[in-house]
Protein backbone atom coordinates (compact mmCIF):
# COMPACT_ATOMS: atom_id res chain seq x y z
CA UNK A 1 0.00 0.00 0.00
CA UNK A 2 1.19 3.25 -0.92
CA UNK A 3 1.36 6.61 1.58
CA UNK A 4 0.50 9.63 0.39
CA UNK A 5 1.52 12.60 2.69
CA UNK A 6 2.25 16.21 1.75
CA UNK A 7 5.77 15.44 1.53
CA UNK A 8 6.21 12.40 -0.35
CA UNK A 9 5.45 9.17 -1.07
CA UNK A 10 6.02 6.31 1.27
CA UNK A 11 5.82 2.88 -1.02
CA UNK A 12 5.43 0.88 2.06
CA UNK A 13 4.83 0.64 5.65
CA UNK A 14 8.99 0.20 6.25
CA UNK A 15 9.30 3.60 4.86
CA UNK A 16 7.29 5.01 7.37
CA UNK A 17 8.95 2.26 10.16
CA UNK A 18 12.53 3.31 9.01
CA UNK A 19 12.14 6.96 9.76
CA UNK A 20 9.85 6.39 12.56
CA UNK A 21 13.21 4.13 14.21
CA UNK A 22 15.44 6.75 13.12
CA UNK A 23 13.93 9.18 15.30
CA UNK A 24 13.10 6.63 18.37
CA UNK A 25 9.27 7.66 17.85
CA UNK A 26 7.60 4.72 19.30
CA UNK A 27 4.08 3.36 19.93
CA UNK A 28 2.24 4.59 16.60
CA UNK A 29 -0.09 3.59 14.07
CA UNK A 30 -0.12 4.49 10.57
CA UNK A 31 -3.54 5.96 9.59
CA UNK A 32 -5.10 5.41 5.99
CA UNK A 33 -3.19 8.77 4.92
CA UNK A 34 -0.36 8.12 6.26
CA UNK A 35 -0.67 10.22 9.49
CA UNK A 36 1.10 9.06 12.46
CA UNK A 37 -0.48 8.62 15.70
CA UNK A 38 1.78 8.36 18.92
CA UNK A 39 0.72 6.96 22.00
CA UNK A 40 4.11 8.69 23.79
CA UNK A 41 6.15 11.84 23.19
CA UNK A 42 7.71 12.94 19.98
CA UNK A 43 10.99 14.64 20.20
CA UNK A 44 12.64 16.16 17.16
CA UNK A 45 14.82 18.55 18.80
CA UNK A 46 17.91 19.79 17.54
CA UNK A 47 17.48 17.15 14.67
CA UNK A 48 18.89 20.04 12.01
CA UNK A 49 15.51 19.52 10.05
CA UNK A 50 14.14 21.78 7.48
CA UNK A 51 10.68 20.20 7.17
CA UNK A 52 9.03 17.29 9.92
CA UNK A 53 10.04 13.89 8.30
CA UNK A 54 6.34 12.86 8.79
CA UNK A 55 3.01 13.64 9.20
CA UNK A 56 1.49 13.37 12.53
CA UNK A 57 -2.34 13.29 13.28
CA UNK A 58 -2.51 12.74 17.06
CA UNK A 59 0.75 12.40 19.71
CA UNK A 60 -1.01 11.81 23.21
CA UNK A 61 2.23 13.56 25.13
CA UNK A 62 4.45 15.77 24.43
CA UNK A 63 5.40 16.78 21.20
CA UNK A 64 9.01 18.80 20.49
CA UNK A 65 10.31 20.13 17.16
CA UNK A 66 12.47 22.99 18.98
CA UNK A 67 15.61 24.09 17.85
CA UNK A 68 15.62 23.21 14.12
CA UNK A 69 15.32 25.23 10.68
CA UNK A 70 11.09 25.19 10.51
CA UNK A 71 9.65 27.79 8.58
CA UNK A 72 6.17 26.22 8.81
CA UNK A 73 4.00 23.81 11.20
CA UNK A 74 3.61 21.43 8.10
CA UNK A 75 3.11 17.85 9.46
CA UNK A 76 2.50 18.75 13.34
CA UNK A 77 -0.32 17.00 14.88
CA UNK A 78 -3.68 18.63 15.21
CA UNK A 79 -3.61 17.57 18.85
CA UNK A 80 -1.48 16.81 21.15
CA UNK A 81 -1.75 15.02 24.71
CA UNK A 82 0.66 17.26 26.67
CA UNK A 83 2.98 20.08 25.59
CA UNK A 84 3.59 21.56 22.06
CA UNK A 85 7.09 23.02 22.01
CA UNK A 86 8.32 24.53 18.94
CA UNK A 87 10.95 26.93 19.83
CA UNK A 88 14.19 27.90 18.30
CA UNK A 89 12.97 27.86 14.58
CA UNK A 90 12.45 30.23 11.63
CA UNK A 91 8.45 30.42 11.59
CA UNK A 92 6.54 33.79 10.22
CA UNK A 93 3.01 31.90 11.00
CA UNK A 94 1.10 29.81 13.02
CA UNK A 95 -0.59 28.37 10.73
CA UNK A 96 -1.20 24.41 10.98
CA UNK A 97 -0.99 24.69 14.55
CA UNK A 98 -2.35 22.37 16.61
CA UNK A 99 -6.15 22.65 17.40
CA UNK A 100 -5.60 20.87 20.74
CA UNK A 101 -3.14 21.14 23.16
CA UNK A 102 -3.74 19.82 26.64
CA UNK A 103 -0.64 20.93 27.86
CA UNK A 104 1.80 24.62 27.40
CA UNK A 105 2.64 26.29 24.04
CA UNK A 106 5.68 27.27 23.01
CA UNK A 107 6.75 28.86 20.26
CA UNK A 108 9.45 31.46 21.58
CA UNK A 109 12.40 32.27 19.63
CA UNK A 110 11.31 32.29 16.09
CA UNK A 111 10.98 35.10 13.38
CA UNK A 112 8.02 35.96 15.14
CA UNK A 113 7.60 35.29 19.03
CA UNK A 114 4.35 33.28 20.78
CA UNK A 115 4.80 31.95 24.49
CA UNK A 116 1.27 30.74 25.57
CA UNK A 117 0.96 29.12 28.41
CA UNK A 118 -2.09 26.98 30.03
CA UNK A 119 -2.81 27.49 33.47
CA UNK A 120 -4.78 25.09 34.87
């Protein structure tokens, strides 16, 4: 079965497998489209990435893409179980952010600057 995600396209499940082991992201499924979801954290930090090597759907902890080269929120999950930490990047927008996140926001450090945080 093929994977279609905005970036590319994953021939087979071990595509999706080999990149998810390269990153240590654990504990997912592969939806019909190819979205991830994690039943864990996600950390990408300081990975040196341009672009998220996948696309997530749902992570139920924390999920960390700090201190790369982002320029956009392309591939983040639309929720996310804990907090959403994207600091130390080069984003002008929020767009694609996630619509849920049960935990803090951070986005400090960018082109532009957004520290939200939940209090509970």
């Amino acid at each position: 079965m093929r994977y279609l995600t905005r970036y590319k396209i994953f021939e087979d499940k071990q595509d999706i497998d080999s990149i998810c082991r390269r990153y240590s992201i654990l504990n997912y499924t592969i939806g019909s489209d190819g979205g991830i979801d994690v039943d864990g954290d996600v950390y990408l930090f300081n990975r040196g990435l341009s672009v998220l090597p996948l696309k997530f759907a749902k992570v139920s902890g924390h999920f960390n893409c700090s201190s790369n080269e982002l320029t956009s929120l392309e591939g983040v999950p639309s929720e996310v179980g804990g907090s959403f930490i994207c600091g130390s990047n080069q984003l002008t927008s929020l767009e694609g952010v996630p619509t849920k996140v049960v935990g803090s926001f951070n986005c400090s450090d960018n082109e532009q600057v957004w520290n939200i945080v939940q209090i509970k």
